[in-house]
Structures are given as C-alpha cells and as structure tokens.
Protein backbone atom coordinates (compact mmCIF):
# COMPACT_ATOMS: atom_id res chain seq x y z
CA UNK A 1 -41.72 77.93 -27.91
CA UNK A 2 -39.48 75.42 -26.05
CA UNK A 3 -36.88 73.37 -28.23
CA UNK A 4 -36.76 70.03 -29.32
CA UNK A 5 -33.26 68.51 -29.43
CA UNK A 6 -33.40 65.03 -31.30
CA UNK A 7 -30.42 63.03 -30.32
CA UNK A 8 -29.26 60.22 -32.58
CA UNK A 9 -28.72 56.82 -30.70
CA UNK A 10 -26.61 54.57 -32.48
CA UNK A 11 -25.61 50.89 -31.91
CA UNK A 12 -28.76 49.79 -29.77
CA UNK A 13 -29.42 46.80 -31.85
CA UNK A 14 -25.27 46.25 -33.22
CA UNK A 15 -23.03 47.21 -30.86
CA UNK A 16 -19.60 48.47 -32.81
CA UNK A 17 -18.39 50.05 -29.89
CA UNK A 18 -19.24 48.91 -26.28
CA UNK A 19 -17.53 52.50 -24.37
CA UNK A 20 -19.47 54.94 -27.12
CA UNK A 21 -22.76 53.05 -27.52
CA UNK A 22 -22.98 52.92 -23.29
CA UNK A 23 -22.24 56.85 -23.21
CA UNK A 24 -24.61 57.58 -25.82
CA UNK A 25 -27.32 56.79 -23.66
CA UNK A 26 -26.06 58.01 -20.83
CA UNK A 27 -25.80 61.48 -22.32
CA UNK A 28 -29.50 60.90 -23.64
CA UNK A 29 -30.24 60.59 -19.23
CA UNK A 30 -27.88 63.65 -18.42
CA UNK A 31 -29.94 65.63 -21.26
CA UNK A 32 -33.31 64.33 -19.93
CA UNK A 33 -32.35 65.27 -16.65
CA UNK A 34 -31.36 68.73 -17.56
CA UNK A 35 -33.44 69.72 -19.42
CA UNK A 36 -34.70 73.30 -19.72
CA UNK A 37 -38.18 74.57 -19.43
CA UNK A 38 -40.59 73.90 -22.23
CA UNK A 39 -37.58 71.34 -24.19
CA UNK A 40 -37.85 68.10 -24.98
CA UNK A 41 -35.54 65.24 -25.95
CA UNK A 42 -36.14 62.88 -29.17
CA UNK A 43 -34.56 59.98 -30.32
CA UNK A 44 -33.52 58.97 -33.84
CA UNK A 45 -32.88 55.71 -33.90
CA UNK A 46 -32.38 52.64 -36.68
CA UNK A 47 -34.96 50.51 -37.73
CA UNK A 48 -35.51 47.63 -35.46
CA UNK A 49 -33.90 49.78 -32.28
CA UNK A 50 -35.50 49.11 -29.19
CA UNK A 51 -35.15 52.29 -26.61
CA UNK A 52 -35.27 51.46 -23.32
CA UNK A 53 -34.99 55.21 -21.91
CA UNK A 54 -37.83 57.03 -19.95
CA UNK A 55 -38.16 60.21 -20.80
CA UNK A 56 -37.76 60.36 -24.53
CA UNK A 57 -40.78 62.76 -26.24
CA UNK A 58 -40.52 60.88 -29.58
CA UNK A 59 -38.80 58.10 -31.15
CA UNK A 60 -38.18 58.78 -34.78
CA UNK A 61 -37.31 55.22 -36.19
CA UNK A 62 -35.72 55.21 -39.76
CA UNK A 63 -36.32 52.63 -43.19
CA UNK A 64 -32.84 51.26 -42.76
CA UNK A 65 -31.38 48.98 -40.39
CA UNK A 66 -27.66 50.27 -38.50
CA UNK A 67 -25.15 49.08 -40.84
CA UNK A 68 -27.41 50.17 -44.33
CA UNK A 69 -28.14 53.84 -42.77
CA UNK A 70 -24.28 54.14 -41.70
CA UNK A 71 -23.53 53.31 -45.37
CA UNK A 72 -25.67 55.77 -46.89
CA UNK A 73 -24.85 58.42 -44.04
CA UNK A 74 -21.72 58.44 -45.25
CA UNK A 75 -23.11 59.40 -48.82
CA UNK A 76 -24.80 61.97 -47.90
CA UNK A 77 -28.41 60.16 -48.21
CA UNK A 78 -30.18 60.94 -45.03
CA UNK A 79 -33.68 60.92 -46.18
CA UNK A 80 -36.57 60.57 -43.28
CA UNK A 81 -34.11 62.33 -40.68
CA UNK A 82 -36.15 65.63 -41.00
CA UNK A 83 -34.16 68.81 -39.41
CA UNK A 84 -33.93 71.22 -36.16
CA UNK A 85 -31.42 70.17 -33.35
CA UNK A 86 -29.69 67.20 -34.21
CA UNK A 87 -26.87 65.96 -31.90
CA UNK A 88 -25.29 62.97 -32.67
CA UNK A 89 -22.85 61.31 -29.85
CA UNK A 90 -20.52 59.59 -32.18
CA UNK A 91 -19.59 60.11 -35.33
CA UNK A 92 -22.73 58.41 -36.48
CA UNK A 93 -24.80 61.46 -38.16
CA UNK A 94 -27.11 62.74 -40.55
CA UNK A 95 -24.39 65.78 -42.10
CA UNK A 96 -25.59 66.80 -45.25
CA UNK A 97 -26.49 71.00 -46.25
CA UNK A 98 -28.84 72.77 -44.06
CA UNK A 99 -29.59 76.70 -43.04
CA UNK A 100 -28.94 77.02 -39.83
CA UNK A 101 -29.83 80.73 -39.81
CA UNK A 102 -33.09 80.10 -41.31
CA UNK A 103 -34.02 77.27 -40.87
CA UNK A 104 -33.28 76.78 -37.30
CA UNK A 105 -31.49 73.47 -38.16
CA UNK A 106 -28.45 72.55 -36.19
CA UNK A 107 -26.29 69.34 -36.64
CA UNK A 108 -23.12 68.49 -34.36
CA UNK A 109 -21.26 65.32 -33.86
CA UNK A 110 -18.37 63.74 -31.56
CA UNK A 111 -15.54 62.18 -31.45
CA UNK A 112 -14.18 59.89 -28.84
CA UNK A 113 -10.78 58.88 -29.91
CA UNK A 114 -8.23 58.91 -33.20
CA UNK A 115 -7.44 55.83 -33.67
CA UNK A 116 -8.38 56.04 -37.16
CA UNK A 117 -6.00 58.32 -37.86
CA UNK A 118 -3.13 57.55 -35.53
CA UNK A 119 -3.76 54.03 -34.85
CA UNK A 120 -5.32 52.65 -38.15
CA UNK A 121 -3.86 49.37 -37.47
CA UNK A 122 -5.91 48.73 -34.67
CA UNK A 123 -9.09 48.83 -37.14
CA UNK A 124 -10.48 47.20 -40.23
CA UNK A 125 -10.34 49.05 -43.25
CA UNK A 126 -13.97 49.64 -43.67
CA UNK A 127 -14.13 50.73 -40.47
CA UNK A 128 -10.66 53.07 -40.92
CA UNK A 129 -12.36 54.88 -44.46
CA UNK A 130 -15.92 55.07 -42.66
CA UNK A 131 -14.77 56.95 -40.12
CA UNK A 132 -12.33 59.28 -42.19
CA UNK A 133 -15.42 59.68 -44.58
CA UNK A 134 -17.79 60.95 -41.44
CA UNK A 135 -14.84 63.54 -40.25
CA UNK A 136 -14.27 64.93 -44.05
CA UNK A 137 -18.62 64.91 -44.00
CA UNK A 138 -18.38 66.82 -40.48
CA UNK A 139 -15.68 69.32 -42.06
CA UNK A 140 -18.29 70.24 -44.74
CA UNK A 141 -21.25 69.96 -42.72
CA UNK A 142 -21.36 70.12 -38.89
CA UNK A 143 -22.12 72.88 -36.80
CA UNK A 144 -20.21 71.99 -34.07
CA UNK A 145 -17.59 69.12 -33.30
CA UNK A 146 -17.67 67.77 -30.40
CA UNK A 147 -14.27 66.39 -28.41
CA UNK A 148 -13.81 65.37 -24.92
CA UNK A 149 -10.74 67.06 -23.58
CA UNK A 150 -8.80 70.47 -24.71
CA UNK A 151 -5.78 68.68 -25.86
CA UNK A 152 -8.20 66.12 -28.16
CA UNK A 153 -9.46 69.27 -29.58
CA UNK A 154 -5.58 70.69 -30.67
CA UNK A 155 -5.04 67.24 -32.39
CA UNK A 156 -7.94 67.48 -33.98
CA UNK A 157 -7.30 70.81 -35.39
CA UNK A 158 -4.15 69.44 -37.26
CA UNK A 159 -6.00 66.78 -38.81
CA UNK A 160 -8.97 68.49 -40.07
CA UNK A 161 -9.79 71.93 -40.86
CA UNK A 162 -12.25 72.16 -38.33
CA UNK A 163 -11.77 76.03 -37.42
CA UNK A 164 -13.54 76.94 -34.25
CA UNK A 165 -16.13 74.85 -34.67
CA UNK A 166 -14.74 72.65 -31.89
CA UNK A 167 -16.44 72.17 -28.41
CA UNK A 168 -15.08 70.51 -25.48
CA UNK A 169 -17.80 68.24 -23.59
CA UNK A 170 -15.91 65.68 -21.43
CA UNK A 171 -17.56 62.31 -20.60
CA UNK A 172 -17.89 60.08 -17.73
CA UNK A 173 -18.11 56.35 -16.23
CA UNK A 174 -21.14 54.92 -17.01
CA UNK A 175 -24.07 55.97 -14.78
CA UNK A 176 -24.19 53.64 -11.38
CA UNK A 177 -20.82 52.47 -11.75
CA UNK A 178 -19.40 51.15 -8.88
CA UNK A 179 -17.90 47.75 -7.08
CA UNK A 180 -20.52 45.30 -7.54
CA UNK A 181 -21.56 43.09 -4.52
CA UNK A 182 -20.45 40.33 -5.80
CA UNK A 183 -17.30 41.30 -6.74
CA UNK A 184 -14.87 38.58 -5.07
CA UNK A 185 -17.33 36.25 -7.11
CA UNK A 186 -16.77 37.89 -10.17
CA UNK A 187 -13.29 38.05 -10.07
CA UNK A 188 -13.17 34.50 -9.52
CA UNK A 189 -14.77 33.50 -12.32
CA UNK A 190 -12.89 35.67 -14.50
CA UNK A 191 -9.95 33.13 -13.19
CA UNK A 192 -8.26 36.47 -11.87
CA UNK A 193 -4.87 35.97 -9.41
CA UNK A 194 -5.29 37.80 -6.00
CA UNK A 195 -3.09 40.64 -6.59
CA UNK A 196 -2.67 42.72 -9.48
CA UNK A 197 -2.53 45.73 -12.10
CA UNK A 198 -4.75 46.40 -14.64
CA UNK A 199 -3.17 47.75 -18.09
CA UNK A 200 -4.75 49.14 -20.61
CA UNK A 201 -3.11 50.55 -23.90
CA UNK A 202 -1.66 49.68 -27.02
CA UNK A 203 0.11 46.38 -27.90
CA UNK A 204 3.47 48.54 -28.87
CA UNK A 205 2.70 50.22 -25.50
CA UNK A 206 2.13 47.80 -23.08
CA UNK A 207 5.75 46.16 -23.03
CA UNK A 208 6.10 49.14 -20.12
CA UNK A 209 3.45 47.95 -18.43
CA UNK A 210 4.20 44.34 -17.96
CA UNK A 211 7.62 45.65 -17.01
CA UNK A 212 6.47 47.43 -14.21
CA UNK A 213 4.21 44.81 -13.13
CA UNK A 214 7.09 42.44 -12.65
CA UNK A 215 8.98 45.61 -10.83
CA UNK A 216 6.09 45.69 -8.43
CA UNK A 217 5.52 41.82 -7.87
CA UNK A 218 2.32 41.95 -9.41
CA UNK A 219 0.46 40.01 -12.32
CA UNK A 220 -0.75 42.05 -15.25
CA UNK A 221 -4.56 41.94 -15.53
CA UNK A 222 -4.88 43.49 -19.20
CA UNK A 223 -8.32 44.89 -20.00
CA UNK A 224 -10.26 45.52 -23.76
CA UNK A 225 -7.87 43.06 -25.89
CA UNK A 226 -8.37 42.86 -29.14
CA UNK A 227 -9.53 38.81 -30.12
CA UNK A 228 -6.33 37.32 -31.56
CA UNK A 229 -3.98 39.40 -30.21
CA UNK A 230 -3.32 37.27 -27.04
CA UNK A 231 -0.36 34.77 -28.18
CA UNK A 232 1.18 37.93 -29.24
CA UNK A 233 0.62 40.34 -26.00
CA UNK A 234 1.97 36.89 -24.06
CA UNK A 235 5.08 37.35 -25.83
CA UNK A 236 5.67 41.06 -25.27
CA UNK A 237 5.07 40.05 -21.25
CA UNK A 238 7.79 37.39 -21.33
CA UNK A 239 10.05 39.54 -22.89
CA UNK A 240 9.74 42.54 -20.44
CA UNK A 241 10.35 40.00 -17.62
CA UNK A 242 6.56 38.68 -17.05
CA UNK A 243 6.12 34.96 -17.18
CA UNK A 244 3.09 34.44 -19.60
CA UNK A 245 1.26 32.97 -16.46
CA UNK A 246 1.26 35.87 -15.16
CA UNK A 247 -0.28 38.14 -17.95
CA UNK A 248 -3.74 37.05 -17.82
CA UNK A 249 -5.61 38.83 -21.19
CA UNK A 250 -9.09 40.11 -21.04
CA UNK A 251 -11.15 41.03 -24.07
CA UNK A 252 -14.11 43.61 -23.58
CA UNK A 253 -15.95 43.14 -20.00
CA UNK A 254 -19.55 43.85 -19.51
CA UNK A 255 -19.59 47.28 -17.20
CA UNK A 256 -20.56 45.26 -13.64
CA UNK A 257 -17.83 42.79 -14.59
CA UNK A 258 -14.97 45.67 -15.22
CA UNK A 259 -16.03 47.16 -12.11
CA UNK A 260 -14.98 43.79 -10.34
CA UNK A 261 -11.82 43.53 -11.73
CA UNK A 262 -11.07 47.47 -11.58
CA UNK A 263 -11.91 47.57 -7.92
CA UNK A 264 -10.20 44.10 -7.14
CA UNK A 265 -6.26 45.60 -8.50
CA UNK A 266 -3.35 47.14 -6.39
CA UNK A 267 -3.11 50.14 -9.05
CA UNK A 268 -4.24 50.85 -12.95
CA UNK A 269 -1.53 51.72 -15.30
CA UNK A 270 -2.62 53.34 -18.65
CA UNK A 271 0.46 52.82 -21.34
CA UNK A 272 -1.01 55.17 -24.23
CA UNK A 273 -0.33 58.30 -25.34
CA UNK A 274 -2.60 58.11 -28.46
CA UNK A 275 -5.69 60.83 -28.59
CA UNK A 276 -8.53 58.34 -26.89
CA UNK A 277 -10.86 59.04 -24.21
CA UNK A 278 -9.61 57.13 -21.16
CA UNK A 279 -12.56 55.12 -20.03
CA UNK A 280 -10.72 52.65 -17.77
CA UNK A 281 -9.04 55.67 -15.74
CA UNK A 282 -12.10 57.55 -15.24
CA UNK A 283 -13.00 54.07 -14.00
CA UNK A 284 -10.26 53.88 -11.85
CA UNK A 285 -10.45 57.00 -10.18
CA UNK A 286 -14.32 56.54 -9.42
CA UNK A 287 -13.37 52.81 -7.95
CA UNK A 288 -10.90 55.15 -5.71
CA UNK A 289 -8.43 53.08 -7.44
CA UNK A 290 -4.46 54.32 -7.42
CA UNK A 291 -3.58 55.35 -11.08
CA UNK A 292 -0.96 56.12 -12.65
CA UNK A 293 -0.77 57.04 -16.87
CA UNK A 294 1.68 57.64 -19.41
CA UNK A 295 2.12 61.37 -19.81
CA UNK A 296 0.06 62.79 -22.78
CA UNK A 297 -1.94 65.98 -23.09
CA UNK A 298 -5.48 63.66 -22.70
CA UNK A 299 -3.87 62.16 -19.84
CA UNK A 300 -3.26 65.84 -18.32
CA UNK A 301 -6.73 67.11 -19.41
CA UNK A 302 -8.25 64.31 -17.94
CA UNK A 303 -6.68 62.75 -14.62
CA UNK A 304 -4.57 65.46 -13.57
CA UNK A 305 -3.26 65.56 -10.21
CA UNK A 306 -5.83 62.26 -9.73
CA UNK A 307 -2.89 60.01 -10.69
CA UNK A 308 0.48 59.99 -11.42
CA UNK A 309 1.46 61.06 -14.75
CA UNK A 310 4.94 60.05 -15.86
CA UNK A 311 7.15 59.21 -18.87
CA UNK A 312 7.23 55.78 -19.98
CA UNK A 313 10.37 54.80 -18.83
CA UNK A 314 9.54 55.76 -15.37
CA UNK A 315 5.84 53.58 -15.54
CA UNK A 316 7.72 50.80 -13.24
CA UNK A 317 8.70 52.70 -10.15
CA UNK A 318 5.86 54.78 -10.23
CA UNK A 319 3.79 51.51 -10.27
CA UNK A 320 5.75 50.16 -7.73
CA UNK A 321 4.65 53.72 -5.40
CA UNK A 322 1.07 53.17 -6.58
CA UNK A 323 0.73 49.77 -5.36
CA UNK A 324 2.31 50.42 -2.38
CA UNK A 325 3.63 53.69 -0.04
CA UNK A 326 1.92 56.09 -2.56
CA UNK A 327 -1.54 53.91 -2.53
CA UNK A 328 -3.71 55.92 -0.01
CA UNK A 329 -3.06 59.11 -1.42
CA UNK A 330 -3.55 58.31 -5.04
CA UNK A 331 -7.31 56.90 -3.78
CA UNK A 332 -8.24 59.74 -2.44
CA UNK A 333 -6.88 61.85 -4.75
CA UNK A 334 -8.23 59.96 -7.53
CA UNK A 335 -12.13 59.34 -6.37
CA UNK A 336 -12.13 63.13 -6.04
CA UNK A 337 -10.90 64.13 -9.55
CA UNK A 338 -13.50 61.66 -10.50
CA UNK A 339 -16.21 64.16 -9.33
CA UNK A 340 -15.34 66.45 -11.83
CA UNK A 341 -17.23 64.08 -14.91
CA UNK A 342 -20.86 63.48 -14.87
CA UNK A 343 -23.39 62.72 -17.26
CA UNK A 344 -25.61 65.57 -15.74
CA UNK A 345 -22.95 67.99 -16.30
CA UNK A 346 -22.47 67.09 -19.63
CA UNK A 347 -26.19 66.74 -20.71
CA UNK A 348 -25.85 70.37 -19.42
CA UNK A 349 -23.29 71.34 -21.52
CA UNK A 350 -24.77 70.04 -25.16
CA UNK A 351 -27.96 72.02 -23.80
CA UNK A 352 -25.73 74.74 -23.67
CA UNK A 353 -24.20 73.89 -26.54
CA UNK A 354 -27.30 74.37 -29.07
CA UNK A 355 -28.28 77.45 -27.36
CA UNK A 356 -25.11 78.97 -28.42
CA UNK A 357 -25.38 77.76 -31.67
C-alpha cells in the first residue's frame, strides 16, 4: 500500500511571509512531481484556503481560520488534523504526541531562518514568542527538523536540543523565475536609476553596502525593507558616503517584479551574516547575476564558488570587481551554482525523507 504524505500549506489566505508561503507550494509541485509509485500528496490547509495546485489527492480543510489554528497549534490543540505523514514547510505544524512506530504517524517541520533568535528586533513580539513556542513544540515533538543548509543545521543545534533529528533539504527560486519581458518597463515604474546594486541585509549591516556602492559609482537599489525603516536606512547611506538620492528603498516585490530589478543591476551584494536562507542570491545567481556576499557559513553552504564571498570590510572592492572586470565570470559562475537548487530535487528529498523515517 502506497503512502499518503499530507503536507500542511500555510499562509494561502494571510500571507505572513511572502519567501516561505511561495516555497511552500512550490515544494507541494516538486513533491507532486516526484512522487513515487502508488503515493499521493494531501493538503491540510486553513479554513477558507483556496488551493490552486493540480495534483493534490485531498484537501483536508480545518474549523479554524490561519491566525486562530496558529494560536492553538502552538497549545498543543490540533484537533481535526488526523495522523500518518505530516510535513509541514514552515514552522506552522500540528506537533503534539504520536507513535511513530505504531502508528505509522510521522510529523516534521522547517525552518527557514533565525531571526527570532538572533535578530528578534527585526520582529514583533508575538511573532518572536510564536515562533520560539513552535521550536520548543518541535523539540518535544517532531520527527525530523528540517533546515536548508549544513551550517543552518550547526546553529541550530546550539539553540535547541534537537539531537540528530536534523535534515538538510535546501530550497530554491521560485518555480519559472526568470527576467520578465517586460522588464525595462518594470524597472521604470519602480522609478529605478539605470545602473545599480541591489543590497539586501540587515539595517546594522547594510552601512557596507552603501559604502561599496559609492566605491563602485553605483546607486544602491535595496530590496525587502521593512515599512518605516526608510528615513533611517537613508541616513546610514549618507553616512557611508551615499547621497540619500541615491539609495532608493524597496519594500517586498511581487516575484515577476524582483526578477526585473534583480536582472536590471551591475552586481547583488548580500551584507548578512545572520542564519537566513538567502532568497535574493539564489535569485541572483539564476538571473546569471554577479554576486558577491558577506562571508558566513550559509553564505558558503549556499553560493559557494557562485560568488564572491568576502569579509565585510572588503564588500567595496569586491563590488567594485563584480560590477566590472570580474562581471563575466561571476555570471557564469553564478547561473551554474544555481543549478544545484530545484524544487524537484527537493520534493525528492522530503520523499526520501519519510521513507527513512
């Protein structure tokens, strides 16, 4: 008798995180895709969801809408979730006592960044204690935990007695991602200068960024800012030697829009060392875009010899290579470390994954 893996999707009605909620379903795909003879895939979903992915065998919607069922998920009340393979792509699951060895029941979950932990500033307080609530749940409970990179999985292990009941399952840019055809357009209407570097990172961090965007003669297109934090990120540019006209601030970008500006810039700079999944780079590199990050062991994991990895006090010059004698060979370089992440692979992997188990 073939399996049944049920996968919860989160945030298709209340998006809390753009990045996770896009490569939920795109794992859902990769899992469709690969799946092995006589399996199916399932969905459990909040009430109200609408799924809009072929494939699924059943759609198990709950009583309670997102933000009620993430409250009493985090109380261990998970009542109409039923059992067997549960995967959950973000921290967002159903961990309460089962038998595994019995039963057949089977509950993992993932994590995508730290920031709760080593960044709580960045996030509201609810959001800060949910999140430390659904790890301590996931120490108790989980089968597996799920992390996208080797060095992600170290950090983890000094945070949380999570033994070696962590799995490494790396993610991807979102399926079909690529330079739209209307890209010039775009860019224009994002007000966007005609040469430039993307940043992405933290505010503490991206002081080095703006300074090597003046080193290279290039505005600072900053991606994913936080609403708010603009007058403040203007500030840090003037001071490293950027005139505030030339930091233009972006909040969160639709996926066909951040392909526009990703593919429009002379190089990408990531600033952060925290313990986060590096969307924009994996961007980057599948744009054929030059990058260069901050050195860090998810940086290492992840873009390897794709970019260049560097302290930060050397982010300037090798900006200033990127964008210019060094940009050829970082494109090339860094459209074929791209080819190491797919969805496919990684649907393949969870499959995997629960077989073990």
């Amino acid at each position: 008798m073939g399996a049944r893996l049920r996968v919860v999707l989160d945030q298709l009605g209340h998006v809390v995180d753009a990045d996770q909620a896009a490569a939920s379903a795109d794992l859902v795909r990769g899992l469709i895709a690969t799946t092995p003879s006589g399996c199916e895939v399932d969905a459990i979903v909040a009430a109200g969801a609408e799924v809009e992915i072929a494939g699924l065998a059943e759609v198990r919607r709950l009583p309670l809408a997102r933000r009620e069922l993430a409250a009493s998920w985090q109380m261990g009340i998970t009542h109409g979730v039923g059992g067997g393979l549960i995967h959950a792509p973000t921290l967002m699951a159903p961990l309460v006592r089962h038998d595994r060895v019995h039963d057949n029941d089977q509950t993992t979950v993932t994590l995508w960044d730290l920031n709760a932990w080593e960044a709580p500033e960045t996030l509201s307080k609810t959001t800060v204690a949910w999140q430390r609530g659904m790890l301590r749940r996931a120490v108790k409970h989980a089968d597996a935990v799920v992390v996208p990179s080797h060095a992600f999985a170290e950090r983890l292990k000094e945070l949380a007695k999570v033994g070696e009941r962590v799995r490494v399952i790396a993610g991807a840019a979102p399926t079909g991602f690529a330079e739209p055809s209307d890209a010039a357009g775009r860019r224009s209407e994002l007000s966007l200068p005609e040469q430039y570097v993307v940043l992405v990172g933290s505010n503490a961090s991206l002081e080095e960024g703006f300074r090597a965007a003046a080193a290279a003669g290039l505005d600072a297109v900053v991606l994913d800012v936080a609403e708010g934090t603009e007058p403040r990120l203007a500030e840090i540019a003037s001071a490293a030697g950027l005139p505030e006209q030339r930091a233009h601030m972006r909040g969160p970008l639709p996926a066909t829009d951040r392909a526009a500006v990703l593919s429009g810039a002379s190089a990408f700079a990531a600033t952060s060392a925290l313990t986060v999944w590096p969307w924009r780079a994996i961007e980057a590199m599948t744009l054929g875009v030059p990058v260069v990050a901050v050195e860090s062991g998810i940086h290492r994991d992840v873009i390897a010899d794709g970019g260049m990895l560097v302290d930060a006090s050397e982010l300037a010059d090798a900006v200033v290579d990127a964008a210019g004698p060094g940009a050829r060979r970082l494109r090339v370089l860094g459209a074929d470390r791209s080819r190491a992440f797919s969805w496919a692979s990684s649907g393949e992997k969870v499959w995997g994954l629960h077989a073990e188990l």
